[in-house]
N, C-alpha and C. Protein backbone atom coordinates (compact mmCIF):
# COMPACT_ATOMS: atom_id res chain seq x y z
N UNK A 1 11.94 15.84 -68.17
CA UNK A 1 12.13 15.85 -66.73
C UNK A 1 12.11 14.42 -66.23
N UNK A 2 13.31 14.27 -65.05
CA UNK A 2 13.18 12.78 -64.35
C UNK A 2 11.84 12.36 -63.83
N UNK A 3 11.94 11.30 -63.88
CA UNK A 3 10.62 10.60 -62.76
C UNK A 3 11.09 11.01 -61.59
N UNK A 4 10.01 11.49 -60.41
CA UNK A 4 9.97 11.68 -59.40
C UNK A 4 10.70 13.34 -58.63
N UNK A 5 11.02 13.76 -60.08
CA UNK A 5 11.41 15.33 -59.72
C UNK A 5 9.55 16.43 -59.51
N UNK A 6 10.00 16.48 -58.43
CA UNK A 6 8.90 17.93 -58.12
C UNK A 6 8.92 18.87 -58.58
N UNK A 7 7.50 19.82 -59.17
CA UNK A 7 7.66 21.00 -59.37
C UNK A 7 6.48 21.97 -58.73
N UNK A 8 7.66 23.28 -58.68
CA UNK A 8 6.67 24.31 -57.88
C UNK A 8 5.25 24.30 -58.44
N UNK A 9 4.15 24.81 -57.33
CA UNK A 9 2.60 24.89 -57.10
C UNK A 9 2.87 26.00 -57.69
N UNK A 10 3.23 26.87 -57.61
CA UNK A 10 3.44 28.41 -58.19
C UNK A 10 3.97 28.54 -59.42
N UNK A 11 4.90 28.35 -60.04
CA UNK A 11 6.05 28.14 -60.90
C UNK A 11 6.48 27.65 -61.52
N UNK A 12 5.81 26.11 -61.19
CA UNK A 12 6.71 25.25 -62.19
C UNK A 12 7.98 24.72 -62.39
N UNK A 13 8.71 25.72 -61.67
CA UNK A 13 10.37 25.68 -61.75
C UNK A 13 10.31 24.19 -60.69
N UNK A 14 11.66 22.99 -61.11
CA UNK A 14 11.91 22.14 -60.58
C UNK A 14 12.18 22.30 -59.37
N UNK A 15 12.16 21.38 -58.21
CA UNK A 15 12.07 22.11 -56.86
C UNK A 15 13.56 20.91 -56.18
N UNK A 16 14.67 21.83 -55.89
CA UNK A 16 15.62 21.30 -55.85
C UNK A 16 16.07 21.20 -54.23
N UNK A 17 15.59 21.95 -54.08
CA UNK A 17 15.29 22.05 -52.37
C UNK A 17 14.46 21.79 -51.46
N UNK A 18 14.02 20.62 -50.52
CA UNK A 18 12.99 20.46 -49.94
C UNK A 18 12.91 21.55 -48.70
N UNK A 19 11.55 21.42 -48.49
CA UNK A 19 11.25 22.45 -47.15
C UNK A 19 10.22 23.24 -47.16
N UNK A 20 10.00 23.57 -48.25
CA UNK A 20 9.12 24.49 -48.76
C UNK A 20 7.94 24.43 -48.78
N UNK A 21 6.55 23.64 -47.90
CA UNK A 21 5.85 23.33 -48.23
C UNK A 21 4.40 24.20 -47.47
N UNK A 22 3.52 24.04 -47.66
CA UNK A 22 2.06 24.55 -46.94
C UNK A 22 1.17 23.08 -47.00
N UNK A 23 -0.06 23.17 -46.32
CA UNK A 23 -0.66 22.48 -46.09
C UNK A 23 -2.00 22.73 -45.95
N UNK A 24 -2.77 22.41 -47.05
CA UNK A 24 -4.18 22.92 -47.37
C UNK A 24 -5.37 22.04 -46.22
N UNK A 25 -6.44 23.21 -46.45
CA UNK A 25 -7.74 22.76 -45.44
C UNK A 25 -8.28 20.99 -45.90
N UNK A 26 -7.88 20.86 -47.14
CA UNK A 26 -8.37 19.76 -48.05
C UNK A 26 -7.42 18.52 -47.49
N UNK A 27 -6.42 18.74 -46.83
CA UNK A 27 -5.57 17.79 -46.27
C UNK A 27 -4.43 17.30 -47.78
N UNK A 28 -4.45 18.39 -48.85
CA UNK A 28 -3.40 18.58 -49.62
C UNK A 28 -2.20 19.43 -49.41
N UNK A 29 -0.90 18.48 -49.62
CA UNK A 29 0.20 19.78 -49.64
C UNK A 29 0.70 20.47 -50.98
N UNK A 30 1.05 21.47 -50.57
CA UNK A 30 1.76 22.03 -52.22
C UNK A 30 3.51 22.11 -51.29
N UNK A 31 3.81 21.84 -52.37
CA UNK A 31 5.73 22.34 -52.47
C UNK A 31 5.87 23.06 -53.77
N UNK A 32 7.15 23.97 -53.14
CA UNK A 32 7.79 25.01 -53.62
C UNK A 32 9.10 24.90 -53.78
N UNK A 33 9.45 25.86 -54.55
CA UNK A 33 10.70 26.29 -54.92
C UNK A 33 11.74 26.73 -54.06
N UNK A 34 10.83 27.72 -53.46
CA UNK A 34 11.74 28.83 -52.90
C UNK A 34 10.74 29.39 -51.59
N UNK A 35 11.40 29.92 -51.04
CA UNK A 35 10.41 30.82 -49.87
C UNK A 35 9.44 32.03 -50.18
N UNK A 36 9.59 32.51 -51.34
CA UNK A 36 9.12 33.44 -52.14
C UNK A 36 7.67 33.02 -52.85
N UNK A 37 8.06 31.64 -53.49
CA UNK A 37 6.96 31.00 -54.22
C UNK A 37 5.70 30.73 -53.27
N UNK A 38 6.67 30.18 -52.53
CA UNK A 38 5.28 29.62 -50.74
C UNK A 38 4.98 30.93 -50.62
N UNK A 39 5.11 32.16 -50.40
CA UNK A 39 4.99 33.21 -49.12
C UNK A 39 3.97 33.52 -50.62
N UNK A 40 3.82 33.86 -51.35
CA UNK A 40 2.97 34.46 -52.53
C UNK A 40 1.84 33.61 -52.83
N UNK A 41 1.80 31.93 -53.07
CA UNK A 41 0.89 31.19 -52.66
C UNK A 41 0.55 31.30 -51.74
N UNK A 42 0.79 32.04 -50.30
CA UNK A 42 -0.03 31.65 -49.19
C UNK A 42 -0.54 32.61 -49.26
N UNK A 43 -0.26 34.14 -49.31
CA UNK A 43 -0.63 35.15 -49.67
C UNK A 43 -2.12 35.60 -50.18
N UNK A 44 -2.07 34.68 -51.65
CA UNK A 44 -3.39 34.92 -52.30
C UNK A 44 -4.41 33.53 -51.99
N UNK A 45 -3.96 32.43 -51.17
CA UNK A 45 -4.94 31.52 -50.77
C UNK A 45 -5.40 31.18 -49.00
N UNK A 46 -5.05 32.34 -48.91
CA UNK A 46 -5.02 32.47 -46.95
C UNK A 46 -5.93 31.77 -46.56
N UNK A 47 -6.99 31.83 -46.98
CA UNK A 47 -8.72 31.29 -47.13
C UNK A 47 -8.50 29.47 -46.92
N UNK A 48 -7.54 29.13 -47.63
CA UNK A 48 -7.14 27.73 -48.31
C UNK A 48 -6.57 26.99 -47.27
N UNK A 49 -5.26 27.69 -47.09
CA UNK A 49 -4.17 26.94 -46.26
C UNK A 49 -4.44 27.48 -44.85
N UNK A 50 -3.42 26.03 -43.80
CA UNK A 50 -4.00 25.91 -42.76
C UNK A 50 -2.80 26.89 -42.21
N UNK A 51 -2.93 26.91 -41.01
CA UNK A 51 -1.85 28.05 -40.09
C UNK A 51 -0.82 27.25 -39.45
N UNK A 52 0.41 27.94 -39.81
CA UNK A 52 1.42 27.23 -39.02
C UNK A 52 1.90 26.95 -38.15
């Protein structure tokens, strides 16, 4: 993999599309893949991430 290619918090899969991101209580972000990957990470870390 290139330097500076992202990969999904969820997945792994290379993240070819920006946009995708959440934003944790910790003042960390995760990026994603897809809208699917985010909506399932936010899902099981509701507790975690902040509200949009």
């Amino acid at each position: 993999m290139s330097e500076g290619k992202k990969t999904c918090d969820l997945c792994n899969l290379t993240v070819e599309v920006s946009g995708f991101t959440l934003k944790l209580k910790t003042g960390e972000e995760k990026v994603f893949c897809c809208e699917g990957c985010k909506g399932i990470y936010q899902m099981l870390n509701e507790d975690k991430v902040l509200p949009e």
